[in-house]
N, C-alpha and C. Protein backbone atom coordinates (compact mmCIF):
# COMPACT_ATOMS: atom_id res chain seq x y z
N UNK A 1 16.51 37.67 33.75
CA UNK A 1 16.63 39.09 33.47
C UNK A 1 17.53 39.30 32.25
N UNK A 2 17.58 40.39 31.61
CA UNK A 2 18.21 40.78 30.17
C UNK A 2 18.94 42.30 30.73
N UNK A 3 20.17 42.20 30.63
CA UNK A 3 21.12 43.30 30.71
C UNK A 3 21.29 43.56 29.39
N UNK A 4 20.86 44.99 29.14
CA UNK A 4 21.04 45.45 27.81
C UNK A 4 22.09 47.14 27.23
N UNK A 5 22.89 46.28 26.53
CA UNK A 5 24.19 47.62 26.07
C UNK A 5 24.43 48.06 24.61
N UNK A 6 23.98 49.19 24.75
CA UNK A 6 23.71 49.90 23.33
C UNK A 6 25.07 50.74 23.27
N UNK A 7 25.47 50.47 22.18
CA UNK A 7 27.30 50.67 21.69
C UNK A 7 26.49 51.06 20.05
N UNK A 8 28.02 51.50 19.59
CA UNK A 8 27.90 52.18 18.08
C UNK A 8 28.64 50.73 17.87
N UNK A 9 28.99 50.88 16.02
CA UNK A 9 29.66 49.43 15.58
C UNK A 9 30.79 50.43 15.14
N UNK A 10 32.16 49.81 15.69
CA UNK A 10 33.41 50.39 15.30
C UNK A 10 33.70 49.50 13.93
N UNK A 11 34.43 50.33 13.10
CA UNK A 11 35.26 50.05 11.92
C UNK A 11 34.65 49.95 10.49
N UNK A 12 33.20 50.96 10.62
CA UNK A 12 32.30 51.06 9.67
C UNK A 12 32.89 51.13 8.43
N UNK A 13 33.74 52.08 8.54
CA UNK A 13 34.89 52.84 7.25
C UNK A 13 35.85 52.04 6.60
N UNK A 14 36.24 50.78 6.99
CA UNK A 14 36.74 49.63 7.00
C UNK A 14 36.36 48.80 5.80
N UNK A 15 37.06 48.58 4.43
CA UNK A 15 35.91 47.53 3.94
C UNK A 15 36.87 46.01 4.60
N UNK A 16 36.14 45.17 4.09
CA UNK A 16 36.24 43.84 4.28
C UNK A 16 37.59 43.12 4.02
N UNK A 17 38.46 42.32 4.19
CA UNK A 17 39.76 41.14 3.38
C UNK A 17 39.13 41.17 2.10
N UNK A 18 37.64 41.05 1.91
CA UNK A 18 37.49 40.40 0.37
C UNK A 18 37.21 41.38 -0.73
N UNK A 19 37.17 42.82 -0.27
CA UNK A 19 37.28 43.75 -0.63
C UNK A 19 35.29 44.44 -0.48
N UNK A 20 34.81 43.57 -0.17
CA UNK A 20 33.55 44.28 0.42
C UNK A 20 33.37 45.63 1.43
N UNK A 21 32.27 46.27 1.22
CA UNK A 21 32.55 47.95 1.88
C UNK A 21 31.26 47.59 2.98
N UNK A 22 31.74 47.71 4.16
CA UNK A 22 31.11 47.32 5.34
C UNK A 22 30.00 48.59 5.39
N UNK A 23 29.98 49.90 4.67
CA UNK A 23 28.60 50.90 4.54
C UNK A 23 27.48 50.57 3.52
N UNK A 24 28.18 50.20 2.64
CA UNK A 24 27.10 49.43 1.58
C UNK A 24 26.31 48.17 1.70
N UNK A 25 27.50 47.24 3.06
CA UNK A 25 26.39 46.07 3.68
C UNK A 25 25.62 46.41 4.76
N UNK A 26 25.85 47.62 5.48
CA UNK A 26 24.43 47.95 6.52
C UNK A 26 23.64 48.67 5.90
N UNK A 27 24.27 49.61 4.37
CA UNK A 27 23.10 49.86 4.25
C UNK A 27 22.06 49.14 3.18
N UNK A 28 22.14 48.08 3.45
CA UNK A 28 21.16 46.83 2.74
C UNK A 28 20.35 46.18 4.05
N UNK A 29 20.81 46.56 5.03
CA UNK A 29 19.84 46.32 6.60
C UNK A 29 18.83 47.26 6.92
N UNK A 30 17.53 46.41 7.43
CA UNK A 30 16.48 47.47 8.06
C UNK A 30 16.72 47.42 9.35
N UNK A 31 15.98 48.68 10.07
CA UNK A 31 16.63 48.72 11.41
C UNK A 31 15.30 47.22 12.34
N UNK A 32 16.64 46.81 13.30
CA UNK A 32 16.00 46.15 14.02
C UNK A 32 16.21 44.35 13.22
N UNK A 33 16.92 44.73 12.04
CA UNK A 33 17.58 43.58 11.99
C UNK A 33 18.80 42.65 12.75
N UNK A 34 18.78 41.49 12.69
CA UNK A 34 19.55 40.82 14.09
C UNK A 34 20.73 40.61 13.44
N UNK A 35 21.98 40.51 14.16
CA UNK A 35 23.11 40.70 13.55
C UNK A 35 23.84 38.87 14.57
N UNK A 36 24.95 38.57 14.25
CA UNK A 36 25.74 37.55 14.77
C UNK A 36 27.00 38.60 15.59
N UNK A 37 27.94 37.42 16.73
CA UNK A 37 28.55 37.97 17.27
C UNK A 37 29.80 36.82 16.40
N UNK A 38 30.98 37.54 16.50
CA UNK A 38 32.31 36.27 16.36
C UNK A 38 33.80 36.74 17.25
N UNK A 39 33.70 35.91 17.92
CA UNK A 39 34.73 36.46 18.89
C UNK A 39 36.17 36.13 18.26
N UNK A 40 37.59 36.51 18.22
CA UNK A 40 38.49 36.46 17.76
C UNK A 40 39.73 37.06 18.24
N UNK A 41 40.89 36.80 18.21
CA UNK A 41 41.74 37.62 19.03
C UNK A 41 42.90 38.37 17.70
N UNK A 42 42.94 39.78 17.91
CA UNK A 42 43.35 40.86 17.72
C UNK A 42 44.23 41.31 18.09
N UNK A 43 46.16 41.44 17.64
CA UNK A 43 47.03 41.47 18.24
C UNK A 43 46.88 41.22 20.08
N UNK A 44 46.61 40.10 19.47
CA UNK A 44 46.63 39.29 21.06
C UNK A 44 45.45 39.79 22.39
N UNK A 45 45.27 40.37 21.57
CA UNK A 45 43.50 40.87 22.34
C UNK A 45 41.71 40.53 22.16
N UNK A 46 41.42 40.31 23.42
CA UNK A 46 39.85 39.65 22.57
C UNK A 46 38.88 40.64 21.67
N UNK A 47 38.33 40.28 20.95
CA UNK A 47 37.92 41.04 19.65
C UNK A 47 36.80 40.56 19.31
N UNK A 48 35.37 41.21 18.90
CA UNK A 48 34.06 40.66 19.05
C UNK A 48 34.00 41.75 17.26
N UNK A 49 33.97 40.53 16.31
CA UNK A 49 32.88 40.63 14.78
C UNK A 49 31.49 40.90 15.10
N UNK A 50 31.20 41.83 13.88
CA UNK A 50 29.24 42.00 13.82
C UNK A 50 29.54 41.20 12.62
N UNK A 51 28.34 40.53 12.46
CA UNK A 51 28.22 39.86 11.03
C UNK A 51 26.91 39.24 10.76
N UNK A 52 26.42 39.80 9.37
CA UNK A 52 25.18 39.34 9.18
C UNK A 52 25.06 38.06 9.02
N UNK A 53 23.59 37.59 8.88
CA UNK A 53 23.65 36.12 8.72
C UNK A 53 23.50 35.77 7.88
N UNK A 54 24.40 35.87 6.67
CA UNK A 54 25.15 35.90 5.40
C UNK A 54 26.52 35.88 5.64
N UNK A 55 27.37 36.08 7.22
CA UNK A 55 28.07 35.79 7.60
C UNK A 55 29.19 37.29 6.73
N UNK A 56 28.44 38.18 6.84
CA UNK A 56 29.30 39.13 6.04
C UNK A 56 29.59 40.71 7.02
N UNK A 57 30.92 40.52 7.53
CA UNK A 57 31.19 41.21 8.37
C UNK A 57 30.54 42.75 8.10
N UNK A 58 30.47 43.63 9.17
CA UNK A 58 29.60 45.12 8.95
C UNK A 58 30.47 45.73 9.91
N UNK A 59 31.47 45.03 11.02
CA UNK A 59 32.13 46.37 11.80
C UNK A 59 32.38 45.30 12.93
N UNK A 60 33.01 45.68 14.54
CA UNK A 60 33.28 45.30 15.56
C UNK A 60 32.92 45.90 17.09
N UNK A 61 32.59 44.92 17.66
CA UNK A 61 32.32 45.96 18.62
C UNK A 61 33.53 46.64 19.34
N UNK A 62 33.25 47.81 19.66
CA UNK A 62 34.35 48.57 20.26
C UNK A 62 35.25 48.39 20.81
N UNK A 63 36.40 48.73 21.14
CA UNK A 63 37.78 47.93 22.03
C UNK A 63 37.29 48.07 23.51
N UNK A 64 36.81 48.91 23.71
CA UNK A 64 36.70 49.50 25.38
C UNK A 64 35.62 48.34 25.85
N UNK A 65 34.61 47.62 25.01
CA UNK A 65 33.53 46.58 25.18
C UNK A 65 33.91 45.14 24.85
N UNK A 66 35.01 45.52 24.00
CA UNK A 66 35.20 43.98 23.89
C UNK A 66 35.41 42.63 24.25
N UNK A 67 36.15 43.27 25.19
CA UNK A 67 36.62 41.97 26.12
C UNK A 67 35.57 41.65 26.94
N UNK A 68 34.15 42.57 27.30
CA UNK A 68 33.37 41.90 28.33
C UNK A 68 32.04 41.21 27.27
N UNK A 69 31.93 41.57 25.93
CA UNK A 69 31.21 40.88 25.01
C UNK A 69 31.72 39.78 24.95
N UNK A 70 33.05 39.80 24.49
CA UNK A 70 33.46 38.46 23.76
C UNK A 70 33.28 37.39 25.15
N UNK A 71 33.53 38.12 26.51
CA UNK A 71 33.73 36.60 27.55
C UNK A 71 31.43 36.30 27.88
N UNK A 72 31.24 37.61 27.83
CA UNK A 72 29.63 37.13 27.67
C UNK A 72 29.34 36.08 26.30
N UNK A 73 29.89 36.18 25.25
CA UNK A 73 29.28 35.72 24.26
C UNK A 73 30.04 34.29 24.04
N UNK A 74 31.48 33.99 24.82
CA UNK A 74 31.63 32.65 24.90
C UNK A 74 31.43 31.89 26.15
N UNK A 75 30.58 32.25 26.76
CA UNK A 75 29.63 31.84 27.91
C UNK A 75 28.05 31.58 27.47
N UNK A 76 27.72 31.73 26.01
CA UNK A 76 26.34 31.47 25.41
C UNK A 76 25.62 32.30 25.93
N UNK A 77 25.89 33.60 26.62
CA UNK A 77 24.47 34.61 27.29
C UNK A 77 24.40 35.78 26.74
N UNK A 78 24.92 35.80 24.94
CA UNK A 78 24.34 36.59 24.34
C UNK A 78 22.83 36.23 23.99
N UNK A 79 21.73 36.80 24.08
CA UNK A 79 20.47 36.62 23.66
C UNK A 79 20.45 36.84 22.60
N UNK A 80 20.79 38.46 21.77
CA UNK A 80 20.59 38.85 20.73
C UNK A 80 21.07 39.84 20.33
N UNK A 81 21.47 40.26 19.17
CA UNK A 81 22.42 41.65 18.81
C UNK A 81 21.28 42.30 17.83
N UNK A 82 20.88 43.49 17.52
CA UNK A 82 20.16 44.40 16.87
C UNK A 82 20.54 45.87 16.85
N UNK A 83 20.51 45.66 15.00
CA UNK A 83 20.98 47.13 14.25
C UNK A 83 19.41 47.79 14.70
N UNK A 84 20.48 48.83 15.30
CA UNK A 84 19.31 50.10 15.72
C UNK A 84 19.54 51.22 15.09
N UNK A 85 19.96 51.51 13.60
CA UNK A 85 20.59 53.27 13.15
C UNK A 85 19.75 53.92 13.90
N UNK A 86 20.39 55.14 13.56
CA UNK A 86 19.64 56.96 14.06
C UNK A 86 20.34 57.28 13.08
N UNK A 87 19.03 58.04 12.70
CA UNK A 87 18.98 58.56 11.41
C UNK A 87 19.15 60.20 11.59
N UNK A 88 19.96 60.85 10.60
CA UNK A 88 19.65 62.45 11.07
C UNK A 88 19.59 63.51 9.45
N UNK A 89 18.67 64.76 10.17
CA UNK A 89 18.21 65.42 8.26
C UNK A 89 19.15 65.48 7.71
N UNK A 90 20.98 65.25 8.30
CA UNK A 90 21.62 66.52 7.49
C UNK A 90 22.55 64.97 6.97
N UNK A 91 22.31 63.92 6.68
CA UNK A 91 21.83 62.16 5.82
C UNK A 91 23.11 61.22 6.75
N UNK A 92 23.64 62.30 7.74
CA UNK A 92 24.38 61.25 9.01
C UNK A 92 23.69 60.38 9.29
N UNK A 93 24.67 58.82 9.30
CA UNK A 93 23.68 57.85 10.35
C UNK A 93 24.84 57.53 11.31
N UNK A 94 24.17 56.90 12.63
CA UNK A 94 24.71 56.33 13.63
C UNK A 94 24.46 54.78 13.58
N UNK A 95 25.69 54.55 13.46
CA UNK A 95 25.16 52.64 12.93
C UNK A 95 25.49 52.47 14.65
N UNK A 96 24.72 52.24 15.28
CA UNK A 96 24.63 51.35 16.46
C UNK A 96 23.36 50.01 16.35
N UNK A 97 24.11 49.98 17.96
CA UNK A 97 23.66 48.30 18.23
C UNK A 97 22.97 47.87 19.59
N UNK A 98 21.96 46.94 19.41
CA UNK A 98 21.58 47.04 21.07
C UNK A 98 22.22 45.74 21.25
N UNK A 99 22.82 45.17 22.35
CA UNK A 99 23.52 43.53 22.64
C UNK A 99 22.50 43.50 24.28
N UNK A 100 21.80 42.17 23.75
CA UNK A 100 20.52 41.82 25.14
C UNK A 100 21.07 40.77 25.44
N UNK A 101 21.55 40.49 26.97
CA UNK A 101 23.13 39.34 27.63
C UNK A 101 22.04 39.37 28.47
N UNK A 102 21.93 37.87 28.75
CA UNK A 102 20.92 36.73 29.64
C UNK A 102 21.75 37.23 31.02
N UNK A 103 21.30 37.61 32.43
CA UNK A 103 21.78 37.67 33.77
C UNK A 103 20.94 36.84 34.45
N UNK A 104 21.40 36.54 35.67
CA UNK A 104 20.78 35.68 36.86
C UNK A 104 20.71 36.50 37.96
N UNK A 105 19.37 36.46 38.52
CA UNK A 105 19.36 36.91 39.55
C UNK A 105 19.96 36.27 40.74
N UNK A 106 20.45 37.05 41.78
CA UNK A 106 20.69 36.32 42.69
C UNK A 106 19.74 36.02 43.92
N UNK A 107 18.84 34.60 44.01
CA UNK A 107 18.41 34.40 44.92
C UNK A 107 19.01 33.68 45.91
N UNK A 108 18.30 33.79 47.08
CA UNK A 108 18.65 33.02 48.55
C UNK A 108 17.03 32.64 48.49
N UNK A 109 17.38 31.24 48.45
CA UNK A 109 16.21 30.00 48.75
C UNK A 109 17.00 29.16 49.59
């Protein structure tokens, strides 16, 4: 089974250490492009990177999610991360994300 959690990407506004602007690298993404996870700790807290696979950071997932991404994603049962924008007339976007985490059912055999 696939447990699936659709979150926005925090720290859009953020550019990069190398001085890269994390709006100008999503917006070089089509939607439904697959993104990387990088887990890391953050004044001593667990902390989950988006990063393309160009390895070029775009944002983080949220604080309130993080800690249960980062322990899914160093357990290998991230499946897959995907930029999903929403787009709106008045030229707002919503940079979110869908994260699809491998579950086990529980059988009795």
């Amino acid at each position: 089974m696939i447990k699936t959690i659709t979150t926005y990407i925090a720290g859009v506004n953020f550019n990069n250490e190398d001085g890269s602007c994390r709006k100008d690298i999503l917006s070089e993404l089509i939607f439904d492009s697959d993104l990387l996870l990088e887990n890391y700790m953050f004044e001593n807290e667990k902390a989950v990177r988006l990063l393309t696979y160009q390895k070029r950071c775009v944002g983080n997932i949220p604080k309130d999610l993080a800690q249960e991404i980062y322990d899914f994603n160093a357990k290998g049962k991230v499946k897959a991360v995907v930029y999903k924008p929403q787009f709106y007339n008045n030229g707002n976007i919503n940079h979110q994300i869908k994260i699809y985490i491998k579950t086990l059912l529980n059988s009795k055999r």
